[in-house]
N, C-alpha and C. Protein backbone atom coordinates (compact mmCIF):
# COMPACT_ATOMS: atom_id res chain seq x y z
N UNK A 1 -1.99 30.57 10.36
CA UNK A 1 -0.88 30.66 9.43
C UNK A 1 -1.09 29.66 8.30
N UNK A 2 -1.34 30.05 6.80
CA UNK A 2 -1.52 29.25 6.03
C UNK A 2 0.21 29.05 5.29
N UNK A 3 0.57 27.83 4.98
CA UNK A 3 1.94 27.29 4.52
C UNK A 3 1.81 27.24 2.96
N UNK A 4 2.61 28.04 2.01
CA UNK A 4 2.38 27.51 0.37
C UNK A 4 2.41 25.81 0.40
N UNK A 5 1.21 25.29 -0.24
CA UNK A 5 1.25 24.09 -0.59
C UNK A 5 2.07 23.39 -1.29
N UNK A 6 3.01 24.14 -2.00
CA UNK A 6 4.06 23.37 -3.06
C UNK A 6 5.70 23.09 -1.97
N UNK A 7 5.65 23.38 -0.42
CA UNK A 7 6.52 23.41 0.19
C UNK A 7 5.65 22.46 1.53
N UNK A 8 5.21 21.51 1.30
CA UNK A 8 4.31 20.80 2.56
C UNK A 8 5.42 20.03 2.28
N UNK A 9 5.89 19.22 3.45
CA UNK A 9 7.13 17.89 3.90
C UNK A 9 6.98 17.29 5.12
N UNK A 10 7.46 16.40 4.96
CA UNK A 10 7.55 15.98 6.74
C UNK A 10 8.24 16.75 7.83
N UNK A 11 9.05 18.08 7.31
CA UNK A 11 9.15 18.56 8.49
C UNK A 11 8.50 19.67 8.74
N UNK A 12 7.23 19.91 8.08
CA UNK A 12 6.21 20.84 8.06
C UNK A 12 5.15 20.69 9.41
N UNK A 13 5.47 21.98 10.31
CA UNK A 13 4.52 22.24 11.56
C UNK A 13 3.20 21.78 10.96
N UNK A 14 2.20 21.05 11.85
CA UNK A 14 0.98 21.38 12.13
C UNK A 14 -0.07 22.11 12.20
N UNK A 15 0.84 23.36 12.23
CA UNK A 15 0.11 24.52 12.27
C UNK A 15 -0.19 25.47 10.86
N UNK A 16 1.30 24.63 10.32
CA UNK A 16 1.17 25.38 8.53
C UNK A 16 0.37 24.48 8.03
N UNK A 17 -0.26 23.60 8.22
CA UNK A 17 -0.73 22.55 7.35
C UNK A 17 -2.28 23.14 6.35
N UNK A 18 -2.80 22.90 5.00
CA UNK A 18 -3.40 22.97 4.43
C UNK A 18 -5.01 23.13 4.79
N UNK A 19 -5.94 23.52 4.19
CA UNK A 19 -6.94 23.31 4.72
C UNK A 19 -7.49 22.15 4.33
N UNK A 20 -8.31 20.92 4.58
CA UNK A 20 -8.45 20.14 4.18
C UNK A 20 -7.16 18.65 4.59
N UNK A 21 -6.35 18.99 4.90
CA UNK A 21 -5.18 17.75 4.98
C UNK A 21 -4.65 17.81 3.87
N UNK A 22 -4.53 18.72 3.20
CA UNK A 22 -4.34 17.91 1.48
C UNK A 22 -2.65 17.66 1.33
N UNK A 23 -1.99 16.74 1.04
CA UNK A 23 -0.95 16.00 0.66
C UNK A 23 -0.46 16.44 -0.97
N UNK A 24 0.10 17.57 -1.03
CA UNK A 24 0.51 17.67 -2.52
C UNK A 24 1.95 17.26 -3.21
N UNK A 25 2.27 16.52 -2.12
CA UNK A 25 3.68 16.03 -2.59
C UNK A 25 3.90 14.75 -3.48
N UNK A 26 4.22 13.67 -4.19
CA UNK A 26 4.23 12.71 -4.17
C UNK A 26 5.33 11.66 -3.74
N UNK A 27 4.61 10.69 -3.42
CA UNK A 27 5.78 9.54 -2.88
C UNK A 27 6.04 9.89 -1.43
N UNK A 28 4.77 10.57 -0.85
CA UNK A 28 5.19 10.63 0.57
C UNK A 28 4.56 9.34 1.35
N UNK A 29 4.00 8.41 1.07
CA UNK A 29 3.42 7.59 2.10
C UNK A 29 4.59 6.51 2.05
N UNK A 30 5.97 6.53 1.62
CA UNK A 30 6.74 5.80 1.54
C UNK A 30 7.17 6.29 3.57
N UNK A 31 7.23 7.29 3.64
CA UNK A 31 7.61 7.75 4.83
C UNK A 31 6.90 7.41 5.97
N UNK A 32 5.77 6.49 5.73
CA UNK A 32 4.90 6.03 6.68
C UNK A 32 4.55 5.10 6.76
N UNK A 33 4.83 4.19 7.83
CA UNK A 33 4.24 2.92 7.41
C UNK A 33 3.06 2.87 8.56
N UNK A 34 1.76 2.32 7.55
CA UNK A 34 0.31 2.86 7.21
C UNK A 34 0.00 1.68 7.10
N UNK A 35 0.67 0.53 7.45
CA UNK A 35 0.36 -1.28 7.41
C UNK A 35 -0.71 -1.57 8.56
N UNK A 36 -0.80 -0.77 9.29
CA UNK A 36 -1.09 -0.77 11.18
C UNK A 36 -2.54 -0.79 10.93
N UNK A 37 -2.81 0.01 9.86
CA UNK A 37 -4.74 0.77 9.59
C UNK A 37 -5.18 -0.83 9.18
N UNK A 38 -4.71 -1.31 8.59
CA UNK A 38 -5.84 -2.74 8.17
C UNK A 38 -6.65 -3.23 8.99
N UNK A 39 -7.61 -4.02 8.75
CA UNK A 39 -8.32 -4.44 9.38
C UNK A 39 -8.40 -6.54 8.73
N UNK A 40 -7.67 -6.11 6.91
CA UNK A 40 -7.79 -7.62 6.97
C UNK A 40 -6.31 -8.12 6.49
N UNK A 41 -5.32 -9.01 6.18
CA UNK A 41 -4.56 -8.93 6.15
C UNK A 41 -4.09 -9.76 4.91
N UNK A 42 -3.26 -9.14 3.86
CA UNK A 42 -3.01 -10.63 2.79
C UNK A 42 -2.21 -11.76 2.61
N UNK A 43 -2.62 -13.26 2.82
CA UNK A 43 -1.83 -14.08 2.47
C UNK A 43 -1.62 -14.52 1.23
N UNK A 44 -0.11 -14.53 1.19
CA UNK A 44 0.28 -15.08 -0.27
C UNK A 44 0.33 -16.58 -0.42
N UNK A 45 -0.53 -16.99 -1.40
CA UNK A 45 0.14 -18.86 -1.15
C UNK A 45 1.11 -19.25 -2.35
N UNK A 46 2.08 -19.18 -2.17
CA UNK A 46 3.28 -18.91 -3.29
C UNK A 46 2.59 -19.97 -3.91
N UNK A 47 2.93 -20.94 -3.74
CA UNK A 47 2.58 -22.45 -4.31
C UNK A 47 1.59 -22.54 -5.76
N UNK A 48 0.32 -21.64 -5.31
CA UNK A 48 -0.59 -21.32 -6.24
C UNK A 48 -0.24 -20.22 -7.59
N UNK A 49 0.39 -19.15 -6.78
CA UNK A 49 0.81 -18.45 -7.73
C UNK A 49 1.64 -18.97 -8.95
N UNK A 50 0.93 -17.99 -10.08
CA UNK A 50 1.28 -18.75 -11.31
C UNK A 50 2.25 -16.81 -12.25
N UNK A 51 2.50 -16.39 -11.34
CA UNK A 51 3.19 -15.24 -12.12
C UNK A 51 2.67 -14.30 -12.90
N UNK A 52 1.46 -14.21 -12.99
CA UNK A 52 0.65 -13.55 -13.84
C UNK A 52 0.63 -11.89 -13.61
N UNK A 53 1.02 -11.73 -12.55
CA UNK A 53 1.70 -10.16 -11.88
C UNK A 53 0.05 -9.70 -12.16
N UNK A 54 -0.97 -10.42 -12.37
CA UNK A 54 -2.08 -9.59 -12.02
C UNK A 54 -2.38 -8.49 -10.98
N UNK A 55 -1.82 -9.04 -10.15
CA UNK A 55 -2.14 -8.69 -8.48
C UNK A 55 -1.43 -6.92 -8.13
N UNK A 56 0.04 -7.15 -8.88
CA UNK A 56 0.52 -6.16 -8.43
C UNK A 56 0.48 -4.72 -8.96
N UNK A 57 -0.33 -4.27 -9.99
CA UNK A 57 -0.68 -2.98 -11.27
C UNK A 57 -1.59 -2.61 -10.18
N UNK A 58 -2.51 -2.87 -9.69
CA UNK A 58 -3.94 -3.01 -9.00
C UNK A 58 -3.91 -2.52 -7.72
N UNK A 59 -2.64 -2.94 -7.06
CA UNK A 59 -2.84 -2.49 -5.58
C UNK A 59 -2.27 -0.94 -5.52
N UNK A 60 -3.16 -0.25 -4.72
CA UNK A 60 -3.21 1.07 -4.65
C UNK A 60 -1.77 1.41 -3.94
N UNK A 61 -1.32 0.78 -3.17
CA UNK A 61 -0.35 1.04 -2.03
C UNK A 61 0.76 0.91 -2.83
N UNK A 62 1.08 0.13 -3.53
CA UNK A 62 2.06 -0.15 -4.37
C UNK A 62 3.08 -1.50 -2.94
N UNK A 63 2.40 -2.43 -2.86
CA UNK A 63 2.88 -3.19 -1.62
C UNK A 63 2.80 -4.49 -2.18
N UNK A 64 2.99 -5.03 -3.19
CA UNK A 64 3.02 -6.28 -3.66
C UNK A 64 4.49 -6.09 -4.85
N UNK A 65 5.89 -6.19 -4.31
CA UNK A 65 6.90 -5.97 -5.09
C UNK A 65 7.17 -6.84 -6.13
N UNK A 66 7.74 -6.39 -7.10
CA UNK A 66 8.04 -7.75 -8.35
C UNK A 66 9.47 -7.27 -8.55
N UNK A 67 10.54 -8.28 -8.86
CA UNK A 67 11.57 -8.48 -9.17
C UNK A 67 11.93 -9.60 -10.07
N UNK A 68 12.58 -9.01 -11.31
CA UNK A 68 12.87 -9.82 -12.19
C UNK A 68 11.79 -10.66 -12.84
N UNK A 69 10.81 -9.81 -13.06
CA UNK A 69 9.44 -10.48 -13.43
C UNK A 69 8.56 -11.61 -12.69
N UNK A 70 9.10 -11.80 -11.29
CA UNK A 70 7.92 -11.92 -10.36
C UNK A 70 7.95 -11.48 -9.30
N UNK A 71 6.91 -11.17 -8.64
CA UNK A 71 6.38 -11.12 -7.42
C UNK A 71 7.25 -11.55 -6.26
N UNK A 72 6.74 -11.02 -5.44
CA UNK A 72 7.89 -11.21 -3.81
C UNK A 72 6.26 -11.25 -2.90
N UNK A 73 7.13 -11.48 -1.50
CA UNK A 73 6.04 -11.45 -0.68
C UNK A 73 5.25 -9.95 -0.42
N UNK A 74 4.06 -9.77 0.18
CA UNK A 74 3.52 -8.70 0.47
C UNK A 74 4.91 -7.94 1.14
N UNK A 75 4.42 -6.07 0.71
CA UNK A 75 5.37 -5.29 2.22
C UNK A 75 3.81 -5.22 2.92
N UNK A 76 4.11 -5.35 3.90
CA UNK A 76 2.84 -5.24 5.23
C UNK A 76 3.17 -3.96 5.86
N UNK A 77 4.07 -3.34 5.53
CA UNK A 77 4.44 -2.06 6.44
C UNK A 77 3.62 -0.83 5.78
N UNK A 78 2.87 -1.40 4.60
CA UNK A 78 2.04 -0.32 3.56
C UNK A 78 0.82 -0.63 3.50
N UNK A 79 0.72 -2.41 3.13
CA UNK A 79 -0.60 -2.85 2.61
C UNK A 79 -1.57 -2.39 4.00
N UNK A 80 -2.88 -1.72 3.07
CA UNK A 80 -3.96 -1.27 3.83
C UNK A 80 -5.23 -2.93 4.33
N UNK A 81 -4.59 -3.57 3.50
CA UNK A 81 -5.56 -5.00 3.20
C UNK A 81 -7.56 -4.37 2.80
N UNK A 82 -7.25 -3.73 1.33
CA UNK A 82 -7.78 -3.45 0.63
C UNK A 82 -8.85 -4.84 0.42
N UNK A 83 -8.01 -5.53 -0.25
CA UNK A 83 -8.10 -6.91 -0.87
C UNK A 83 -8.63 -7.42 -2.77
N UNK A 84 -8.08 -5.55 -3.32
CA UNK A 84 -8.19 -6.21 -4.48
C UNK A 84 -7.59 -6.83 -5.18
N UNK A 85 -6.22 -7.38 -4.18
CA UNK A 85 -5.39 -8.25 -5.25
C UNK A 85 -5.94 -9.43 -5.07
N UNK A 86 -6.62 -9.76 -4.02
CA UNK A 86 -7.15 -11.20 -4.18
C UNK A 86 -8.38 -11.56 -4.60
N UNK A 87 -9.08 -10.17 -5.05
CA UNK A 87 -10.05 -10.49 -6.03
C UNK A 87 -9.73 -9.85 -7.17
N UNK A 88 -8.56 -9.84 -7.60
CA UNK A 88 -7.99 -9.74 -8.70
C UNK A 88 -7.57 -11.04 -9.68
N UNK A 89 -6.98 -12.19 -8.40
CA UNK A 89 -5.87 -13.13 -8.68
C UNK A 89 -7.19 -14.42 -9.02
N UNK A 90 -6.71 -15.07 -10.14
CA UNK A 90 -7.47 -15.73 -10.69
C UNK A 90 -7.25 -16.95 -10.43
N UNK A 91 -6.52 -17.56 -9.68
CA UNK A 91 -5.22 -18.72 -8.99
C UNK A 91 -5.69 -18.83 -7.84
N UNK A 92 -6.57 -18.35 -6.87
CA UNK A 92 -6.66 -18.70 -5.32
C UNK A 92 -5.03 -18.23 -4.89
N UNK A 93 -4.27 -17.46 -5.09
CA UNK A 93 -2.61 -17.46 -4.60
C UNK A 93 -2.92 -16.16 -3.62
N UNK A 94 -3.73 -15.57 -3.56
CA UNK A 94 -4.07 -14.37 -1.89
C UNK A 94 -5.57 -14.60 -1.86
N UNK A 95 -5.47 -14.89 -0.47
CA UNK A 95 -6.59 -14.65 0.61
C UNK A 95 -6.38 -13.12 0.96
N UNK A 96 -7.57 -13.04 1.98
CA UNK A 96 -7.17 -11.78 3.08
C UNK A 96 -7.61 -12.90 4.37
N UNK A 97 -6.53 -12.52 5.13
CA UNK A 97 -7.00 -13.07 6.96
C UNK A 97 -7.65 -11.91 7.74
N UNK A 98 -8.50 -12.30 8.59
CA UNK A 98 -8.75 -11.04 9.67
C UNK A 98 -7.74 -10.66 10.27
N UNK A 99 -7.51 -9.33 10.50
CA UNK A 99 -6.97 -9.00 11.54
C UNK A 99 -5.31 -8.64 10.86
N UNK A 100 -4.58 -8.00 11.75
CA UNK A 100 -2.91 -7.69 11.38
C UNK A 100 -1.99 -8.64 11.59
N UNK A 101 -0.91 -8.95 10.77
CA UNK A 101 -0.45 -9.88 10.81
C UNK A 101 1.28 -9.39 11.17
């Protein structure tokens, strides 16, 4: 049973699903938290940070929030620990640690 692709959701059987996996919705990985897959994890060292919001355009996940023109802590319930915000950040203000945090 193939499912029209412009009607894929989260309450879409398994069985209708696409060939390929393909995801044509957007803003669905909000519905998943996909923090679990990392393998490295990011620390923020506020202290260092200098506001430059480098970090946060960059990350794919969209998991480094800004409010009121700065930055907040990581969401970890998304970040894949990629780690290009910390080879983004020109401040030493993110590491990546091994492992899930």
């Amino acid at each position: 049973m193939r499912t029209d692709i412009t009607k894929i959701n989260e309450q879409t059987s398994h069985t209708g699903l696409t060939e390929g996996m393909r995801i044509c919705a957007s803003g669905t990985s909000r519905l998943f938290n996909t923090g679990e897959w990392r393998n490295s994890t990011p620390v923020y060292h506020e202290e260092q940070c200098k506001q430059c919001l480098l970090c946060a355009p960059v990350c794919p996940d969209s998991s480094i929030p800004v409010k009121d023109g700065k930055r907040l802590a990581f969401d970890l319930d998304h970040c894949k620990g990629c780690g290009i915000c910390a080879n983004v950040c020109p401040f030493g203000a993110i590491t990546m640690k091994e492992g899930i945090e």
